[in-house]
C-alpha atoms as a PDB file:
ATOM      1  CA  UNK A   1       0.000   0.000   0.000  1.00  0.00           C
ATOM      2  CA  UNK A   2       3.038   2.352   0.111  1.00  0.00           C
ATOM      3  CA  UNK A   3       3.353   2.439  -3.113  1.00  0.00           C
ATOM      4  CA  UNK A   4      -0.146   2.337  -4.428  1.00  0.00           C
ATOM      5  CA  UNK A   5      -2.437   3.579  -2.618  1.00  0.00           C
ATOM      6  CA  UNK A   6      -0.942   5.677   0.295  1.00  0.00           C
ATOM      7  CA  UNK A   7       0.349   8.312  -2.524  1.00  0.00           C
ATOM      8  CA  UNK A   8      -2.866   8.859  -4.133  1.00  0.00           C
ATOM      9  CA  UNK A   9      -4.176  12.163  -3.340  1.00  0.00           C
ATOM     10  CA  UNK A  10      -7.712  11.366  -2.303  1.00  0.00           C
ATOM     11  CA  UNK A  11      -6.477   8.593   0.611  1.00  0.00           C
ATOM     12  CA  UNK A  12      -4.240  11.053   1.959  1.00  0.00           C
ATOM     13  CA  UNK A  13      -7.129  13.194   2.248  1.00  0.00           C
ATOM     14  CA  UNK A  14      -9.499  10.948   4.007  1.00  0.00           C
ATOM     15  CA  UNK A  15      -6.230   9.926   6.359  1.00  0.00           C
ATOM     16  CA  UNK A  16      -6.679  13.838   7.140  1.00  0.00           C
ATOM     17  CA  UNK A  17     -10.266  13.808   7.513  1.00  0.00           C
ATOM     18  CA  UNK A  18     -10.851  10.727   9.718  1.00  0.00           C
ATOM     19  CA  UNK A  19      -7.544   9.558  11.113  1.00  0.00           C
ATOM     20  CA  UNK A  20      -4.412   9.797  12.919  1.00  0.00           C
ATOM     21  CA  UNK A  21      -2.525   7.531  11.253  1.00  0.00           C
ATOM     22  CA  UNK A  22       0.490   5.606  12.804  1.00  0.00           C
ATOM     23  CA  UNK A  23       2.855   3.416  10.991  1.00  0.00           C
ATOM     24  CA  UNK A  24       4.612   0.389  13.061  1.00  0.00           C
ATOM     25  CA  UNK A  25       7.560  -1.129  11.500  1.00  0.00           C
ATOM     26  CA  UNK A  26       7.047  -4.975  11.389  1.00  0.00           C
ATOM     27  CA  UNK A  27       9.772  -5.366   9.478  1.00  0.00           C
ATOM     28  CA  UNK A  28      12.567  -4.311  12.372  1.00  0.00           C
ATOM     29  CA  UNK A  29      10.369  -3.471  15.705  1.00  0.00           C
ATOM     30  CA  UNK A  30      11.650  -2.264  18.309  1.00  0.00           C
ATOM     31  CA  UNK A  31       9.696  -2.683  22.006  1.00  0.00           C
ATOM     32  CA  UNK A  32       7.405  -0.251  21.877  1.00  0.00           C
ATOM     33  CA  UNK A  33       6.612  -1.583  17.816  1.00  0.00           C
ATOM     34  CA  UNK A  34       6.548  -5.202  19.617  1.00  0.00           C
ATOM     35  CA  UNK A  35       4.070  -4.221  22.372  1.00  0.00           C
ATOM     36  CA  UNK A  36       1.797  -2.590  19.545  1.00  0.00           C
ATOM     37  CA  UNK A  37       1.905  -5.734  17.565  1.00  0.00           C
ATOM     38  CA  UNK A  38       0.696  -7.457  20.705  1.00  0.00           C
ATOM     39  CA  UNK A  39      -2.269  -4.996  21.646  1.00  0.00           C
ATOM     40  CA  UNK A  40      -3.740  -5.278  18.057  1.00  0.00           C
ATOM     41  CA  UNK A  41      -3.005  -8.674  17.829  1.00  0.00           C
ATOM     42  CA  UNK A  42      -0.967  -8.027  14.430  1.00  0.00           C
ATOM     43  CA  UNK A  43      -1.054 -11.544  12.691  1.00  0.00           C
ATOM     44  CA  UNK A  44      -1.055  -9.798   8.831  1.00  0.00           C
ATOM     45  CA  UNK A  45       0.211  -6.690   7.321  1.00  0.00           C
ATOM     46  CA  UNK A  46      -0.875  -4.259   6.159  1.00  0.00           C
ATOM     47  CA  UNK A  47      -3.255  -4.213   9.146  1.00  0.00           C
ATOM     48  CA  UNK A  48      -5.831  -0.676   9.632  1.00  0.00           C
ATOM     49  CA  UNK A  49      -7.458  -0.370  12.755  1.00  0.00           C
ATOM     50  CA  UNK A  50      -9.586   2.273  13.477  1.00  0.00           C
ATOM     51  CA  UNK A  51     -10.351   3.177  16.986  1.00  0.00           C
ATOM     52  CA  UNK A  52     -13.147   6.433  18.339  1.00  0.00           C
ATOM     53  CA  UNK A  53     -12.193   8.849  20.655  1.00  0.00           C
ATOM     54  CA  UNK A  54     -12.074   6.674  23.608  1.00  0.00           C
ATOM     55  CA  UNK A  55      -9.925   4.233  22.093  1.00  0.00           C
ATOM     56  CA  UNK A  56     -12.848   1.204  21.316  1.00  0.00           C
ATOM     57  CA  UNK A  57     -11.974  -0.381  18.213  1.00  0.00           C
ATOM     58  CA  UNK A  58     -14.636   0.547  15.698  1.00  0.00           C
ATOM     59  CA  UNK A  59     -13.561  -1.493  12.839  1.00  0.00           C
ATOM     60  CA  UNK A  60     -10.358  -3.427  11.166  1.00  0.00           C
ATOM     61  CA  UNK A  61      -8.963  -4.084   8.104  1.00  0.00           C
ATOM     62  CA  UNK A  62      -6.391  -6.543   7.452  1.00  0.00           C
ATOM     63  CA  UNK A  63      -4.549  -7.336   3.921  1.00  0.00           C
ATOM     64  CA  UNK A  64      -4.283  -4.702   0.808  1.00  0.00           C
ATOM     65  CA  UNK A  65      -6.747  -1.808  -0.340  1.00  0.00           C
ATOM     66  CA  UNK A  66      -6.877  -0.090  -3.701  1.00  0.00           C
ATOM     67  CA  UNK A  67      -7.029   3.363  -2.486  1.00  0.00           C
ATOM     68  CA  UNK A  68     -11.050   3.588  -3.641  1.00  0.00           C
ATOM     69  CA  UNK A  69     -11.698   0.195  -1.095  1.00  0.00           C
ATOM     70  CA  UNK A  70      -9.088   2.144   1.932  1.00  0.00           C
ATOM     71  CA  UNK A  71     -11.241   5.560   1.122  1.00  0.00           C
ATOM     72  CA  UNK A  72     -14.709   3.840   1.995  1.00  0.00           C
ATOM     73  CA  UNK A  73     -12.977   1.902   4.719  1.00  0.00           C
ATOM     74  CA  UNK A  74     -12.298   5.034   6.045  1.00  0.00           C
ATOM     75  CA  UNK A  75     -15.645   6.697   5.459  1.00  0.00           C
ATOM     76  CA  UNK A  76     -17.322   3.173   6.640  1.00  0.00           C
ATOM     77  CA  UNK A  77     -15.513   3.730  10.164  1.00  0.00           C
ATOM     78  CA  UNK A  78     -16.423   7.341  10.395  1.00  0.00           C
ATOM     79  CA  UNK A  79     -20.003   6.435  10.023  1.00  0.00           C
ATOM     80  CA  UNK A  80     -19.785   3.732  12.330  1.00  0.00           C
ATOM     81  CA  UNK A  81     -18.383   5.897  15.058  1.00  0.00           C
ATOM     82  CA  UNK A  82     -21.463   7.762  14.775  1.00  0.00           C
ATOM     83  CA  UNK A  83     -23.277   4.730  14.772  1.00  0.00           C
ATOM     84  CA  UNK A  84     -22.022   3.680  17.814  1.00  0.00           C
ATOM     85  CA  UNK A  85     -22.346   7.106  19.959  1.00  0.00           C
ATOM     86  CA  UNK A  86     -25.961   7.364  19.245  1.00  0.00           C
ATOM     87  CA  UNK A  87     -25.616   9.407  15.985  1.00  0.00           C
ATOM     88  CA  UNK A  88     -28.166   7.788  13.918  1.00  0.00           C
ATOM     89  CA  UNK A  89     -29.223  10.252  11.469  1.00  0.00           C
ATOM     90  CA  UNK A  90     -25.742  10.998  10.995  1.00  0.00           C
ATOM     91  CA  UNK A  91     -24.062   7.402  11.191  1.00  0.00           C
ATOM     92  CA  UNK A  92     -27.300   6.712   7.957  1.00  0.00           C
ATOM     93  CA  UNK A  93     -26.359   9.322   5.757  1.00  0.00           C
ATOM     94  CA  UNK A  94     -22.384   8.479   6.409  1.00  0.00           C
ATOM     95  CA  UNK A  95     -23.460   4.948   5.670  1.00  0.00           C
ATOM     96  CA  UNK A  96     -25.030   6.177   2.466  1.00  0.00           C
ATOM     97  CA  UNK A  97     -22.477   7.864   1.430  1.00  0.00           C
ATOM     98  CA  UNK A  98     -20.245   5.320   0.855  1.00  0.00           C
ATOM     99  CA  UNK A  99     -23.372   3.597  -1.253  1.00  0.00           C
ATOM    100  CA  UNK A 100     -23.484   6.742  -3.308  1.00  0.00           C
ATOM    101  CA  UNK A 101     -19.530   7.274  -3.755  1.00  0.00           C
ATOM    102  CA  UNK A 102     -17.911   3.921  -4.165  1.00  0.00           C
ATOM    103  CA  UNK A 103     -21.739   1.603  -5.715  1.00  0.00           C
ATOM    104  CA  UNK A 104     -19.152  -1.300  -7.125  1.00  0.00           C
ATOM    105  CA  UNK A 105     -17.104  -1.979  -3.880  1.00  0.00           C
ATOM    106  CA  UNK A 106     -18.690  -4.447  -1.488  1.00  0.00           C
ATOM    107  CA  UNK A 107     -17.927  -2.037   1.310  1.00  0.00           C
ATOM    108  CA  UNK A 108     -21.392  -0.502  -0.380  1.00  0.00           C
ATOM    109  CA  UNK A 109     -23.284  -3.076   0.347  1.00  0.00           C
ATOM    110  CA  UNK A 110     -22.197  -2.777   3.974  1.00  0.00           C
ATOM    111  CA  UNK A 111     -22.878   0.530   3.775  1.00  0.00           C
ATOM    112  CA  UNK A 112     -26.378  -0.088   2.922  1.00  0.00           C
ATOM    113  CA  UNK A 113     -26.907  -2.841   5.640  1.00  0.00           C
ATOM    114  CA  UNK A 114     -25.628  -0.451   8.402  1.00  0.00           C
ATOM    115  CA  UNK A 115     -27.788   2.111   6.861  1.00  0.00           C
ATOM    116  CA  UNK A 116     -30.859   0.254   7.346  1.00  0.00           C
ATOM    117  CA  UNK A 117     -29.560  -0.419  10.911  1.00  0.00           C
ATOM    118  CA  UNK A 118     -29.208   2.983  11.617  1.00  0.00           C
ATOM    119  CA  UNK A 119     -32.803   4.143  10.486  1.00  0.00           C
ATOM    120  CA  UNK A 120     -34.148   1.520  12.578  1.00  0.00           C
ATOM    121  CA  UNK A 121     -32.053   3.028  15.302  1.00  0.00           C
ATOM    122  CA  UNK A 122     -33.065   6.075  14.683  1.00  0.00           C
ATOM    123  CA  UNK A 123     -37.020   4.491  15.614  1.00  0.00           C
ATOM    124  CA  UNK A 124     -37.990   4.883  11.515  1.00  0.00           C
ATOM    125  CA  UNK A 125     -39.016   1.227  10.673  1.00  0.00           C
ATOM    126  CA  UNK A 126     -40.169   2.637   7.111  1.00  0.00           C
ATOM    127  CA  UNK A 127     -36.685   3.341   6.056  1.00  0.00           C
ATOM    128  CA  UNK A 128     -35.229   0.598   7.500  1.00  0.00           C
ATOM    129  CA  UNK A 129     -37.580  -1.434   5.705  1.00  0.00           C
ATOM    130  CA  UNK A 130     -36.628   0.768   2.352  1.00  0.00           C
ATOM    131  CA  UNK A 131     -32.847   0.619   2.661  1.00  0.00           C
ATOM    132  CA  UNK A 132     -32.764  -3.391   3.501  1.00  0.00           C
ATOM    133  CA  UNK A 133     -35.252  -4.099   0.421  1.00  0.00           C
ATOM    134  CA  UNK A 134     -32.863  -2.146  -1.676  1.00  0.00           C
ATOM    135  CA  UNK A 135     -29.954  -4.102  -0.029  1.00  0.00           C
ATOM    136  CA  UNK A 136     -31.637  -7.226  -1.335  1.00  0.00           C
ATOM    137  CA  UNK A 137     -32.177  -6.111  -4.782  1.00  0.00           C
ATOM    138  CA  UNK A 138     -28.965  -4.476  -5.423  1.00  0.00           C
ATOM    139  CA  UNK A 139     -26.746  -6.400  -2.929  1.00  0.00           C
ATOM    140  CA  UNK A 140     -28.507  -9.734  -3.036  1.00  0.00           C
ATOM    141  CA  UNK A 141     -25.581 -12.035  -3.804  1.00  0.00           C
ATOM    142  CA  UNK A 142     -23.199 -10.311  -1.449  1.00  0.00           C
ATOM    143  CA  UNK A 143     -22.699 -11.777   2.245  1.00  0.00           C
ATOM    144  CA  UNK A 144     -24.424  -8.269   3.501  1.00  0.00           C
ATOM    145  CA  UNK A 145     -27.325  -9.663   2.496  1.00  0.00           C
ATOM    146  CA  UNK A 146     -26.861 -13.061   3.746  1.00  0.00           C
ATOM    147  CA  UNK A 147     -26.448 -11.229   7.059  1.00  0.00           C
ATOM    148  CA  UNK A 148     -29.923  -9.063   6.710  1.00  0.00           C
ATOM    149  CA  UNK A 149     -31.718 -12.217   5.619  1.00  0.00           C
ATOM    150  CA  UNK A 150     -33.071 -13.288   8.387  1.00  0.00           C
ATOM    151  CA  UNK A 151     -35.525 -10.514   7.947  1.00  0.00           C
ATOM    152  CA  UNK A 152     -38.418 -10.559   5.643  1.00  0.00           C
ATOM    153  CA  UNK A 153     -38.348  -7.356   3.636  1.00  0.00           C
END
């Protein structure tokens, strides 16, 4: 990813929107590389973790991105994070988003499931309903589904 995607303009620009990025060298580690290694239980590189303001893991990446898959990764965890502090109008429309910006990548069809989650979150069954039926007909063959399909919509 050093060479291909970390360079591209637009991933450098999410890394300034929704990260702090920190690079551990795997390669040569030191201690305080070694004890990071253990903490996020490191097992493949390239590993991304992305953490919220209190330091809870929000989601985690392991093995390349193209720099279109890394920039809704990154968008994916922003709109989790509001997700998971209660955000729900917010953490939908994030979720959304990525639907809208990336349609191809199968990190939209987990945008769409966690958009549907989110509107039921946010106490509107109706567009819960709307975004999971539109899961199934534009997603159906994806493993988001698989995971929604439990419900009848």
């Amino acid at each position: 990813m050093d060479a291909a995607t970390y360079p591209v303009k637009e991933v450098q620009d999410s890394i300034r929107k929704y990260a702090v990025a920190v690079h551990i060298n795997t390669a040569e580690p030191d201690e305080l590389a070694k004890a990071a290694m253990r903490e996020l239980r490191l097992v493949w590189t390239p590993l991304l973790v992305w953490f919220d303001h209190h330091g809870v893991e929000l989601r985690r990446s392991a093995g390349y991105l193209s720099p279109s898959s890394f920039q809704a990764e990154m968008a994916l965890a922003d709109a989790q994070a509001k997700l998971f502090h209660a955000e729900f109008e917010a953490a939908e429309q994030g979720f959304l988003d990525v639907v809208k910006q990336w349609p191809a990548l199968i990190q939209a069809a987990e945008g769409q499931f966690w958009a549907g989650v989110a509107a039921l979150r946010a106490g509107n069954r109706g567009r819960f309903l709307t975004r999971w039926r539109t899961l199934k007909q534009i997603y159906g063959d994806t493993i988001w589904w698989e995971k929604a399909s439990f419900a009848q919509v």
